[in-house]
Every structure is written in C-alpha cells, then in structure tokens.
N, C-alpha and C. Protein backbone atom coordinates (compact mmCIF):
# COMPACT_ATOMS: atom_id res chain seq x y z
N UNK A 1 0.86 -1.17 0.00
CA UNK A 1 0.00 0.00 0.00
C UNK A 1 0.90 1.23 0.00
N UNK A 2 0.38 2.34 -0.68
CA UNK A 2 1.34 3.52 -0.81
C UNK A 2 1.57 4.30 0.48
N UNK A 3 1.90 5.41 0.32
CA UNK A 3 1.99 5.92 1.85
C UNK A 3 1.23 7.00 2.05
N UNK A 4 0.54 7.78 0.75
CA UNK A 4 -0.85 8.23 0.63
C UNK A 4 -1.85 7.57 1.20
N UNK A 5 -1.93 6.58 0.64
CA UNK A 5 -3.42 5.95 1.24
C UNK A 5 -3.10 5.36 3.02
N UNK A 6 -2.02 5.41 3.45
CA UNK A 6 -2.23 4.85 4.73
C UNK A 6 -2.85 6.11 5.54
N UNK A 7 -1.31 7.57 5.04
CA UNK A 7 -1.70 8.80 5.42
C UNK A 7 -3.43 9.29 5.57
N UNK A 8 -4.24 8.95 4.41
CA UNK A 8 -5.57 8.41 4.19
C UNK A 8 -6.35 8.05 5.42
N UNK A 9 -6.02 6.79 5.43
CA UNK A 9 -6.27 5.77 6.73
C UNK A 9 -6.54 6.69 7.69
N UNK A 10 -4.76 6.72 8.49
CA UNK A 10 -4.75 7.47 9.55
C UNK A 10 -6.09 8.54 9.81
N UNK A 11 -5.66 9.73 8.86
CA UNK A 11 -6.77 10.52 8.84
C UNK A 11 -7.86 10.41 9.11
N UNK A 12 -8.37 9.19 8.17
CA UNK A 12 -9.77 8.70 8.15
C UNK A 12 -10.14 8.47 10.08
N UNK A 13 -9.14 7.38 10.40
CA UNK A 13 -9.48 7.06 11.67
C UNK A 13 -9.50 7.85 13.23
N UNK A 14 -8.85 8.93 12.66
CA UNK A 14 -8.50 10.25 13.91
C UNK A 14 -9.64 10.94 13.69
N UNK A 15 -10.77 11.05 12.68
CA UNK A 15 -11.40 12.21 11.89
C UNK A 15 -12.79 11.02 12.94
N UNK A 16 -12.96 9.86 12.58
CA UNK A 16 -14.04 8.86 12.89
C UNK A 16 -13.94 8.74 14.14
N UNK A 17 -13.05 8.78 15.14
CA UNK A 17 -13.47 8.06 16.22
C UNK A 17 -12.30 9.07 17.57
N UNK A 18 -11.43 9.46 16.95
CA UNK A 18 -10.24 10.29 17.91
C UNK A 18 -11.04 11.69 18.52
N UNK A 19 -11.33 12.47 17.44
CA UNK A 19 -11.76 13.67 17.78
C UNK A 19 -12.60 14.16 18.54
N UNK A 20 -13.80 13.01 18.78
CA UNK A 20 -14.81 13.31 19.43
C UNK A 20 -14.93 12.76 20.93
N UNK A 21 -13.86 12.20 21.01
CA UNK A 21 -13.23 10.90 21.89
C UNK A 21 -14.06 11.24 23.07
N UNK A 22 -15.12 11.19 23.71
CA UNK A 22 -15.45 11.29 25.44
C UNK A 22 -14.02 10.82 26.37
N UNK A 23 -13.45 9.69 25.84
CA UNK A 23 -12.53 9.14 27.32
C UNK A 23 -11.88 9.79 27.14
N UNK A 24 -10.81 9.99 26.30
CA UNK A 24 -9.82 11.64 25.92
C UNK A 24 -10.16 12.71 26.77
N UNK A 25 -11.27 13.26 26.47
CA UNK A 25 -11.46 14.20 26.92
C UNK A 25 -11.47 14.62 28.46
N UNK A 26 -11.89 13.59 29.24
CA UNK A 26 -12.58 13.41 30.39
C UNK A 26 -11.14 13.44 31.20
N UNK A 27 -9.97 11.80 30.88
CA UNK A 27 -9.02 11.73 31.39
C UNK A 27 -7.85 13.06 31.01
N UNK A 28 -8.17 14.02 29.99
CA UNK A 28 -7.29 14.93 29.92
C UNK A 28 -7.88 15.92 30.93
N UNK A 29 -8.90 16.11 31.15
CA UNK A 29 -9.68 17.44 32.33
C UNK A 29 -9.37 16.63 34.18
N UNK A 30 -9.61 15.26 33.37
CA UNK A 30 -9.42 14.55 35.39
C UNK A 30 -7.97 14.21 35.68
N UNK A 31 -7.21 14.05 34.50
CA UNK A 31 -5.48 13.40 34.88
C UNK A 31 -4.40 14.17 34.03
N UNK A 32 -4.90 15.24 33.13
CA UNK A 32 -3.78 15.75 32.55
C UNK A 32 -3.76 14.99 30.74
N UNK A 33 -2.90 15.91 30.80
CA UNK A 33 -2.71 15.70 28.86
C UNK A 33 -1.97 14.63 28.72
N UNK A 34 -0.82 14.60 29.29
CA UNK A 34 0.09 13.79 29.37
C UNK A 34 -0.54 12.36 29.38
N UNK A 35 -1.34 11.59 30.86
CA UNK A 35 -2.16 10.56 31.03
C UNK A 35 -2.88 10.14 29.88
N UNK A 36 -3.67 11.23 29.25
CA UNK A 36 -4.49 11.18 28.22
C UNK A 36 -3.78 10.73 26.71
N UNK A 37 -2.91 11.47 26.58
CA UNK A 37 -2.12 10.47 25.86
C UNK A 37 -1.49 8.87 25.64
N UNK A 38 -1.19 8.85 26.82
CA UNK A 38 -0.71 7.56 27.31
C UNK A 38 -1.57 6.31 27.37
N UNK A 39 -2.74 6.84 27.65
CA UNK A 39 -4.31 5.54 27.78
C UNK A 39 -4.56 5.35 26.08
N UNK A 40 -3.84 6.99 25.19
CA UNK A 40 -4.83 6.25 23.97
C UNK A 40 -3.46 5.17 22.77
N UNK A 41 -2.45 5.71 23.58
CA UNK A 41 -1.24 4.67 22.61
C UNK A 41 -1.18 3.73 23.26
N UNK A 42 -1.26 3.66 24.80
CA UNK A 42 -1.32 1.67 24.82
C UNK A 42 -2.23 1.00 25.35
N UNK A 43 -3.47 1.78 25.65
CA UNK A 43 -4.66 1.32 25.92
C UNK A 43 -5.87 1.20 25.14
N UNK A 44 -6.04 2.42 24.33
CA UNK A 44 -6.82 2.41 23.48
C UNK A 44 -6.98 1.10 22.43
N UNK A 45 -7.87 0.91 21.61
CA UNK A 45 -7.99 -0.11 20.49
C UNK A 45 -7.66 0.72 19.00
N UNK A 46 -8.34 2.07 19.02
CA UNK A 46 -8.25 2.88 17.78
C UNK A 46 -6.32 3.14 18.37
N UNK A 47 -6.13 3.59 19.23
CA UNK A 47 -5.03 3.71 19.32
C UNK A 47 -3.41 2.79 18.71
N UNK A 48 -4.23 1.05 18.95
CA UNK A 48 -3.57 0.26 18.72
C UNK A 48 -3.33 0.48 16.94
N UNK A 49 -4.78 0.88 16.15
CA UNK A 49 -4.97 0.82 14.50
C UNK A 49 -3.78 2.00 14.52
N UNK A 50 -3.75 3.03 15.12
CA UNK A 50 -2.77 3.78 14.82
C UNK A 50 -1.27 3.27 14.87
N UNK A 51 -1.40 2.75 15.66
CA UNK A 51 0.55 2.35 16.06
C UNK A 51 0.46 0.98 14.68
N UNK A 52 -0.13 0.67 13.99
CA UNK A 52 0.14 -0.66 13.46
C UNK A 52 -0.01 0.19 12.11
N UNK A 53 -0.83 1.77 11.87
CA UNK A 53 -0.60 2.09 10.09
C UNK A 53 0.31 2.74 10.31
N UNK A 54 1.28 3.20 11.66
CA UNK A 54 2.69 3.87 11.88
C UNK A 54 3.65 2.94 11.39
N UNK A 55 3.52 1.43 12.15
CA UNK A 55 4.40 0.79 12.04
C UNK A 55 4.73 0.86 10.16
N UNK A 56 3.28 0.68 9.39
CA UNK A 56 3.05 0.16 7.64
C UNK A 56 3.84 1.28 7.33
N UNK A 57 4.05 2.49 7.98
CA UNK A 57 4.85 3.80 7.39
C UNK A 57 6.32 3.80 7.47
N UNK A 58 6.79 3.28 8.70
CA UNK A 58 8.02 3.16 8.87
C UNK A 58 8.71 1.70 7.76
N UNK A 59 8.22 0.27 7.79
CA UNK A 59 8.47 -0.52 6.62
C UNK A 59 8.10 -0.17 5.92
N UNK A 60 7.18 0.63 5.10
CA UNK A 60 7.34 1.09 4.10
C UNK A 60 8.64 2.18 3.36
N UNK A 61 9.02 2.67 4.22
CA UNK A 61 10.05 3.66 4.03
C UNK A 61 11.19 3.14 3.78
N UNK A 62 11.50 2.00 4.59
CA UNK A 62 12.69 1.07 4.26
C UNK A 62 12.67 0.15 2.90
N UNK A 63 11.88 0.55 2.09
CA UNK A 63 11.62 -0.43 1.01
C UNK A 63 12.60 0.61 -0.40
C-alpha cells in the first residue's frame, strides 16, 4: 500500500473516532494531557490501529 493511502487511513481514523473521543477528553480534564495520551497509545484499540498504520509507514520507508 502507498503511503498516501495509509496517510488516508490514519486521517480517516483520527477524523471517525479520535476527535470526538469522550474518554480523551474526560481523562485529559481529570489526569492531565500527558495521562491522556498515554491511555490512547497503549490502551486504546483505535489507538492500537494507529501504532500498526505507523508501524506500515516506517516498513514502508525502508523499502
């Protein structure tokens, strides 16, 4: 897959389900930005789709 269409992806999936996030929001007003970050890269599930079309970006680059 190119690196447009993952870029795509990504987008697509931050635009669908990140932005509007209730738990985001809540744990950034009750624990900080920092926390809030942290729950959505290794806790989250959309979080996980992110780290795995990161990973398709980085092997892709090595090609």
């Amino acid at each position: 897959m190119n690196r447009k269409k993952i870029y795509e992806e990504v987008e697509e999936v931050i635009v669908s389900y990140c932005q509007d996030c209730f738990l985001q929001k809540q744990f950034r007003k009750d624990k900080g930005r920092s926390y809030a970050h942290q729950f959505c890269i290794s806790q989250c599930t959309v979080g996980e789709k992110l780290r795995k079309l990161g990973n398709r970006l980085i092997d892709d680059s090595h090609l």
